[in-house]
Protein backbone atom coordinates (compact mmCIF):
# COMPACT_ATOMS: atom_id res chain seq x y z
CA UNK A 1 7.97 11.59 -4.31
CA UNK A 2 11.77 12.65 -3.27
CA UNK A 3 14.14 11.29 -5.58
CA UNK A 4 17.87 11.44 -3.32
CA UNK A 5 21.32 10.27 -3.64
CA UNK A 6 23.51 8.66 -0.78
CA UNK A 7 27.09 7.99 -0.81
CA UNK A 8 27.59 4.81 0.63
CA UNK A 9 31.26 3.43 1.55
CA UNK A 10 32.00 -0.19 1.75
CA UNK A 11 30.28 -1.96 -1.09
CA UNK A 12 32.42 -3.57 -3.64
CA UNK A 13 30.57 -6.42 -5.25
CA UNK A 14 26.76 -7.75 -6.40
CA UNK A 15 26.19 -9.25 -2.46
CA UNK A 16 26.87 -5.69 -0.89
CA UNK A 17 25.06 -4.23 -3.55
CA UNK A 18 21.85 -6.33 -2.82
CA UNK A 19 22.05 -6.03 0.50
CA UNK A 20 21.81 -2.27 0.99
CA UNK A 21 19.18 -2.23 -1.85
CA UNK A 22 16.71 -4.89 0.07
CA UNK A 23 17.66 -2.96 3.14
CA UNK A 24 16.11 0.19 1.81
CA UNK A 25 13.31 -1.38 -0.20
CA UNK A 26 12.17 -2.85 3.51
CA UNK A 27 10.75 0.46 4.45
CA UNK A 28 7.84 1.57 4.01
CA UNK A 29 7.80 4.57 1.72
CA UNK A 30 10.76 3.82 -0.35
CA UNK A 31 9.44 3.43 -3.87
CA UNK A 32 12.64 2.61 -5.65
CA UNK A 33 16.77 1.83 -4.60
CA UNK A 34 19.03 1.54 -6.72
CA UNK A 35 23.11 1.09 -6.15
CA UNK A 36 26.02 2.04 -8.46
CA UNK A 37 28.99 0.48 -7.25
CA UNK A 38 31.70 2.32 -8.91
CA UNK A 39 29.95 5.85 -7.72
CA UNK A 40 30.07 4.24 -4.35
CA UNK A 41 26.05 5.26 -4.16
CA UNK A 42 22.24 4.07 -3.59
CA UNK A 43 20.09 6.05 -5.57
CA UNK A 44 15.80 6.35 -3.60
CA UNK A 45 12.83 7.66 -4.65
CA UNK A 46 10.80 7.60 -1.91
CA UNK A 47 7.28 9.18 -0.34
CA UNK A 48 8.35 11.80 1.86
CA UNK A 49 5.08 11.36 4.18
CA UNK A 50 6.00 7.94 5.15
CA UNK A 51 9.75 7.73 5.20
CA UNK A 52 12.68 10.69 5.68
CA UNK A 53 16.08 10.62 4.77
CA UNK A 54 17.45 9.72 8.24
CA UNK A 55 15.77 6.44 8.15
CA UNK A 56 16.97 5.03 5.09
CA UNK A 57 20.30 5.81 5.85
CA UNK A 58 20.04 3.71 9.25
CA UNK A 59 18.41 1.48 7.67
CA UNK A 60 21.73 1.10 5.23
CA UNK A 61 24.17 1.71 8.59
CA UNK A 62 22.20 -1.19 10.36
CA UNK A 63 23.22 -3.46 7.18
CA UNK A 64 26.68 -2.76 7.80
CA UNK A 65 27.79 -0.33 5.57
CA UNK A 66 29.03 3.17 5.96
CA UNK A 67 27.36 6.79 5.18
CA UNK A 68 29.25 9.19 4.11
């Protein structure tokens, strides 16, 4: 399991911060998501044989939020 941080831009209340959690939880792999709002961040643990990186963070984009 990879535990990884991701800035995220353009969350600022409970909605947003739902919104890029279920998008992450969606995929397969992704064990855990968790978002701080005032770091500006979603925290994964995920199984690195099933899911990478790059994914989530589409996954997050296609939500409507930016990476940074």
């Amino acid at each position: 399991m990879i535990n990884e941080i991701i800035n995220v831009e353009g969350m600022s209340c409970e909605h947003c911060k739902m919104t890029v959690e279920m998008a992450a939880r969606k995929i397969e792999g992704v064990k855990k998501a968790k978002v701080n709002l005032k770091q500006k961040n979603l925290s994964v643990k995920y199984d690195e044989s099933l899911v990478n990186p790059d994914q989530i963070k589409e996954a997050v984009r296609r939500a409507g939020y930016i990476i940074k």
